[in-house]
Protein backbone atom coordinates (compact mmCIF):
# COMPACT_ATOMS: atom_id res chain seq x y z
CA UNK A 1 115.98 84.18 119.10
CA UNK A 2 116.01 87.58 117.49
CA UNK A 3 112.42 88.66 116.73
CA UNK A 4 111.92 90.59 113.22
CA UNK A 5 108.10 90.63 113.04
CA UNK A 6 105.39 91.69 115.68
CA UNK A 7 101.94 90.36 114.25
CA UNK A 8 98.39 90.09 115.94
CA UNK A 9 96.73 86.60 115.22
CA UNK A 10 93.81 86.65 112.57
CA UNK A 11 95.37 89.27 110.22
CA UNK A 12 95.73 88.64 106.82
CA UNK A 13 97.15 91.53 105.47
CA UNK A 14 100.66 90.58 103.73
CA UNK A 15 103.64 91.38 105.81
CA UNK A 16 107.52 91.76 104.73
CA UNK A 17 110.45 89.71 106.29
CA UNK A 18 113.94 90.74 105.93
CA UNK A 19 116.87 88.16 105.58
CA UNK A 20 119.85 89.50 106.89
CA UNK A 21 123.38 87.96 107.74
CA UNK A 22 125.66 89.81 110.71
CA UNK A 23 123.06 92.76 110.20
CA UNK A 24 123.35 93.04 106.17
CA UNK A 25 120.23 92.53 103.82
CA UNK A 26 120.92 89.29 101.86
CA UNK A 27 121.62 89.43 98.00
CA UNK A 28 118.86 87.04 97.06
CA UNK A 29 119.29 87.45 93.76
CA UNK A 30 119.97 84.13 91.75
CA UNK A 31 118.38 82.16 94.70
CA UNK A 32 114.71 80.73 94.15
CA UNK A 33 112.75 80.45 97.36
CA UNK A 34 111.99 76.67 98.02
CA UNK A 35 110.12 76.89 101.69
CA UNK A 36 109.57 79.01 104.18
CA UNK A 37 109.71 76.94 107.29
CA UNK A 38 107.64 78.76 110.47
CA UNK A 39 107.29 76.79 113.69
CA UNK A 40 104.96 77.67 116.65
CA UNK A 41 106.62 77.60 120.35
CA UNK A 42 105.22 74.04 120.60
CA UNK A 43 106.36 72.34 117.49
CA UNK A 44 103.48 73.03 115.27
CA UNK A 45 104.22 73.86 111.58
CA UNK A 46 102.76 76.52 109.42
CA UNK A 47 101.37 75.87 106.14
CA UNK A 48 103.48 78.35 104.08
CA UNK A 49 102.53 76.99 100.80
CA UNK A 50 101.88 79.62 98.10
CA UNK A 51 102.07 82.03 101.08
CA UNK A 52 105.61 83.64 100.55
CA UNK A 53 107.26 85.49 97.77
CA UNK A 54 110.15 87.63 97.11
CA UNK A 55 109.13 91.17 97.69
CA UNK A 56 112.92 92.73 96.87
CA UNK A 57 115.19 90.02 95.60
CA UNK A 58 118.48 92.17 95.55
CA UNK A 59 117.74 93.39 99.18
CA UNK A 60 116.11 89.79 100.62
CA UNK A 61 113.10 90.67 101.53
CA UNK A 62 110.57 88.07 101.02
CA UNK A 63 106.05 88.55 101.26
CA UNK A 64 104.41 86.52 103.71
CA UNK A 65 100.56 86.49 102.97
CA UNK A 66 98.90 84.65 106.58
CA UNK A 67 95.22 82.85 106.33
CA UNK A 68 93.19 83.40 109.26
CA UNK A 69 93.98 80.90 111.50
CA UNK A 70 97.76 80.40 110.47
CA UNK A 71 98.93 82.38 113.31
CA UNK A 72 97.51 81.83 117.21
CA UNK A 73 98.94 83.82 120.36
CA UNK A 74 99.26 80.92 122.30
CA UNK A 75 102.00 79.26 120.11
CA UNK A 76 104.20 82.56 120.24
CA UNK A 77 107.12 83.02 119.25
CA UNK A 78 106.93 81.48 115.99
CA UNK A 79 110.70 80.05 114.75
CA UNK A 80 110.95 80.92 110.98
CA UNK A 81 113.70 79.22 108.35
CA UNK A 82 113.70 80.20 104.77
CA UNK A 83 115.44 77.05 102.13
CA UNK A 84 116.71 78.78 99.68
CA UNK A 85 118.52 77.71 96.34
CA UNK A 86 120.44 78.27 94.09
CA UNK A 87 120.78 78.47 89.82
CA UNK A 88 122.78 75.06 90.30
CA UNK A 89 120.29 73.40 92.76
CA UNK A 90 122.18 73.83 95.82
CA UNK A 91 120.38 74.66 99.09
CA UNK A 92 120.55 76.68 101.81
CA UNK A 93 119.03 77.76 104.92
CA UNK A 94 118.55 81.19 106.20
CA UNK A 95 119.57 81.86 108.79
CA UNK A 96 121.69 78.94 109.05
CA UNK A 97 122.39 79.67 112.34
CA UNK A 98 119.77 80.73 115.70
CA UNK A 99 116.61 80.95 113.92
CA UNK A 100 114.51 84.26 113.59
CA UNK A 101 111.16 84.78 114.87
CA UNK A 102 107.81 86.37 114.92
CA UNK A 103 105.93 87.26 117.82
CA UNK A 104 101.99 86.94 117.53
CA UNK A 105 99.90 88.88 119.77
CA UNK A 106 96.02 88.84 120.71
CA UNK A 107 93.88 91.06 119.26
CA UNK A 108 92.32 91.92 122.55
């Protein structure tokens, strides 16, 4: 798993992620963002909802805005999975392959 974010639990300051594919930002223009999908080491979902928004469309970088308690050291690494789709309703995932993840660290 390729780690793109460092975070320490608690924080609720908003926080980028970048969408690449084979190290290139991914055009996200055209694509709506249906879900962003973040798992905790031991299966635990995220509630994303109303949490993420495209910060740069044409360069794929997408706004993640964390409640308190969304994020806990002791479920790190997160896995994270954006659905996104298209002007004809097609779906995809990114990345479609080995998943991305965040790493959440103690404040103390």
């Amino acid at each position: 798993m390729t780690i793109i974010r460092d975070i320490v639990e608690g924080e609720t300051d908003p926080f980028t992620l970048p969408l690449e594919e084979d190290g290139v930002a991914l055009n996200g223009t055209g694509f709506s963002l249906t879900d962003l999908l973040i798992t905790g080491s031991e299966g635990t979902a995220v509630d994303t909802a109303g949490k993420f928004v495209w910060a740069v469309q044409a360069s794929g970088t997408i706004t993640v805005s964390p409640a308190v308690g969304d994020f806990d050291a002791l479920k790190s690494p997160y896995k994270v999975r954006v659905l996104l789709t298209d002007g004809n309703g097609k779906t995809r995932y990114y990345p479609n392959g080995e998943v991305v993840g965040i790493t959440v660290r103690k404040a103390r």
